[in-house]
Protein backbone atom coordinates (compact mmCIF):
# COMPACT_ATOMS: atom_id res chain seq x y z
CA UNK A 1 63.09 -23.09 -4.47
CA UNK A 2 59.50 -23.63 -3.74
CA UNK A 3 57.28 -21.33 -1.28
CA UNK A 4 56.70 -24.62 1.07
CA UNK A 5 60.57 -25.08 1.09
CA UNK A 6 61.31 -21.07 2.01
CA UNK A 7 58.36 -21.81 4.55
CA UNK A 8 60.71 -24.37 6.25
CA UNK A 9 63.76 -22.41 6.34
CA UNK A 10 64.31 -19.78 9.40
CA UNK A 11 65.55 -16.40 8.47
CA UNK A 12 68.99 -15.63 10.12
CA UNK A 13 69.88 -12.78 12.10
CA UNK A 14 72.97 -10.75 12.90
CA UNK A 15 72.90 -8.74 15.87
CA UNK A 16 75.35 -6.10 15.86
CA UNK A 17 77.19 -4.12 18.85
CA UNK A 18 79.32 -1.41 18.35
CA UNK A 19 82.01 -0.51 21.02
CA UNK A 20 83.78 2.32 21.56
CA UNK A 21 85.71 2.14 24.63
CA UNK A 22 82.98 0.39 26.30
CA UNK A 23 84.30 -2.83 26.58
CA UNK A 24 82.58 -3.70 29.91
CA UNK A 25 78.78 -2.48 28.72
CA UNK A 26 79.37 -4.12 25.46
CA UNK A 27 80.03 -7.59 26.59
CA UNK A 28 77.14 -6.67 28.95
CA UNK A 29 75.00 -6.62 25.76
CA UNK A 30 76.52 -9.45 24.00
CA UNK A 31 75.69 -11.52 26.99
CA UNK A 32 71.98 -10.44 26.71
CA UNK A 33 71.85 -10.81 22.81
CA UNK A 34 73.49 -14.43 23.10
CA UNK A 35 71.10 -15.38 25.58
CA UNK A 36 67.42 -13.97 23.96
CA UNK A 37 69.10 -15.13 20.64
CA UNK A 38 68.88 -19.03 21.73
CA UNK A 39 66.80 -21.10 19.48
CA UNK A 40 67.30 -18.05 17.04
CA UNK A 41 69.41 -18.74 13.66
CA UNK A 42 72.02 -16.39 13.05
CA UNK A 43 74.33 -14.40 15.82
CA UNK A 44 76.39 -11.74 17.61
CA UNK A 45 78.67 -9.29 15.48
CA UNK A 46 80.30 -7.00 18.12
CA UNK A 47 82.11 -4.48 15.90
CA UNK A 48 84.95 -2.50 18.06
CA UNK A 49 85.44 1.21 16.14
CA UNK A 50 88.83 1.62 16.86
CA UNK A 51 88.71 2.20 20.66
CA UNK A 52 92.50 2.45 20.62
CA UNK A 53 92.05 2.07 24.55
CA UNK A 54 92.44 -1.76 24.58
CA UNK A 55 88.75 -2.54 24.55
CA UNK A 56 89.36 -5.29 21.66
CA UNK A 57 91.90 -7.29 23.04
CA UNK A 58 89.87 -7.37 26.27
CA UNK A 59 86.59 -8.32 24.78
CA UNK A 60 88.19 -11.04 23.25
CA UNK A 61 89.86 -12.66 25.78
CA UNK A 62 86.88 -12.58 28.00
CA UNK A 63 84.40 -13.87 24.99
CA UNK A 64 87.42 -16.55 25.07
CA UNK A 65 87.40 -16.99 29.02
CA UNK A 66 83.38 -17.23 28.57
CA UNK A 67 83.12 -20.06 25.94
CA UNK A 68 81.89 -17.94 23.33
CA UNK A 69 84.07 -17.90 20.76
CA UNK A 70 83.89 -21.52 20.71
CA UNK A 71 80.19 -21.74 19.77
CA UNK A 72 80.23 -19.68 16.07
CA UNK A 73 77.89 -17.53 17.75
CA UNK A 74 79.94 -14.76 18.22
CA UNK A 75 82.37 -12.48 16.04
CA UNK A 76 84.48 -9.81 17.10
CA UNK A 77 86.17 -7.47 14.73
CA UNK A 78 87.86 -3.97 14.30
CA UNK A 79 86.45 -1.63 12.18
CA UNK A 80 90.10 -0.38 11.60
CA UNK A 81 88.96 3.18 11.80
CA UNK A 82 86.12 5.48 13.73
CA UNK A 83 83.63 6.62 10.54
CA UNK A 84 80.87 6.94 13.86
CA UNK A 85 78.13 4.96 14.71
CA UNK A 86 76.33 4.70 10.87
CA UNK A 87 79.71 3.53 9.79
CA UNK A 88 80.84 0.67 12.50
CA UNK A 89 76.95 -0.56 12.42
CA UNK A 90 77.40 -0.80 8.32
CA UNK A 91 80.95 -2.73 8.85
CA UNK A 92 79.22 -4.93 11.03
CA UNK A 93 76.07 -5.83 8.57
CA UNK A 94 78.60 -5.87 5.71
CA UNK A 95 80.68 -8.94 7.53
CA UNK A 96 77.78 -10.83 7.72
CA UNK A 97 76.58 -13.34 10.22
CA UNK A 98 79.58 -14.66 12.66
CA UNK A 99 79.20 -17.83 10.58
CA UNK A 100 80.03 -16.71 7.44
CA UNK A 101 75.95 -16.31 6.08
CA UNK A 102 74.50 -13.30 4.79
CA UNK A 103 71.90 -12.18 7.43
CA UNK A 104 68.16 -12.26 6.52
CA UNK A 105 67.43 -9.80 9.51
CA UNK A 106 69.67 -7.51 11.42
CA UNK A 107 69.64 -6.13 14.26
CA UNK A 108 71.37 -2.90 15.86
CA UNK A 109 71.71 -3.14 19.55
CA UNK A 110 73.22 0.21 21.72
CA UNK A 111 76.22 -1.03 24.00
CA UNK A 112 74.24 0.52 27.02
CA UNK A 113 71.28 -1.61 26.12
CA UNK A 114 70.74 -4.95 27.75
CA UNK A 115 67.81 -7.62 25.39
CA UNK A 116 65.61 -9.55 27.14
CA UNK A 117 62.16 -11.18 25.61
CA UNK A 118 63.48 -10.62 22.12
CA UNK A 119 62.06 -13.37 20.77
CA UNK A 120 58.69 -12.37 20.73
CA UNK A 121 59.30 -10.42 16.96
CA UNK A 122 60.60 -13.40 15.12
């Protein structure tokens, strides 16, 4: 591949957000990543690190209830065990963009933290 054809193609990013029995502040953040991610190529990996509390089923049916499931935007998987924050953030970046892509860029994002203006780095 040429430079002028890697100038042409957009890098793709993989936000990740780790819950752990945060189901409410994590959706919270999805909602903010989904929305300062538009126009953006790439998506939402919200990894749950085995909450045990229920917090997985829940974010998925209200991802479901919201529509975004439906877009490709937006994976939600278990971890399958608590290894801490290092290891549910390195689950996430190893499953790759919701789409099935290796991610160009990631990005962690904190449950607790809500994006706005992201856009402005890429």
């Amino acid at each position: 591949m040429t430079m002028s054809g890697l100038d042409k193609m957009s890098p793709v990013l993989n936000t990740i957000v780790l819950n752990f029995r945060t189901p409410d502040l994590s959706l919270m953040a999805v909602e903010g990543a989904l929305r300062e991610m538009e126009g953006i190529e790439g998506g939402v990996t919200l990894v749950d690190n085995d909450s045990g509390d229920g917090s997985f089923e829940a974010m998925t049916a209200e991802a479901k209830a919201r529509g975004w499931l439906d877009s490709g935007r937006l994976a939600i998987v278990e971890s399958g065990r608590n290894g801490g924050f290092g290891a549910g953030n390195n689950y996430g970046i190893r499953r790759g963009a919701p789409d099935g892509r290796r991610a160009d860029l990631v990005y962690l994002l904190n449950s607790d933290a809500i994006p706005s203006k992201a856009r402005s780095a890429l």
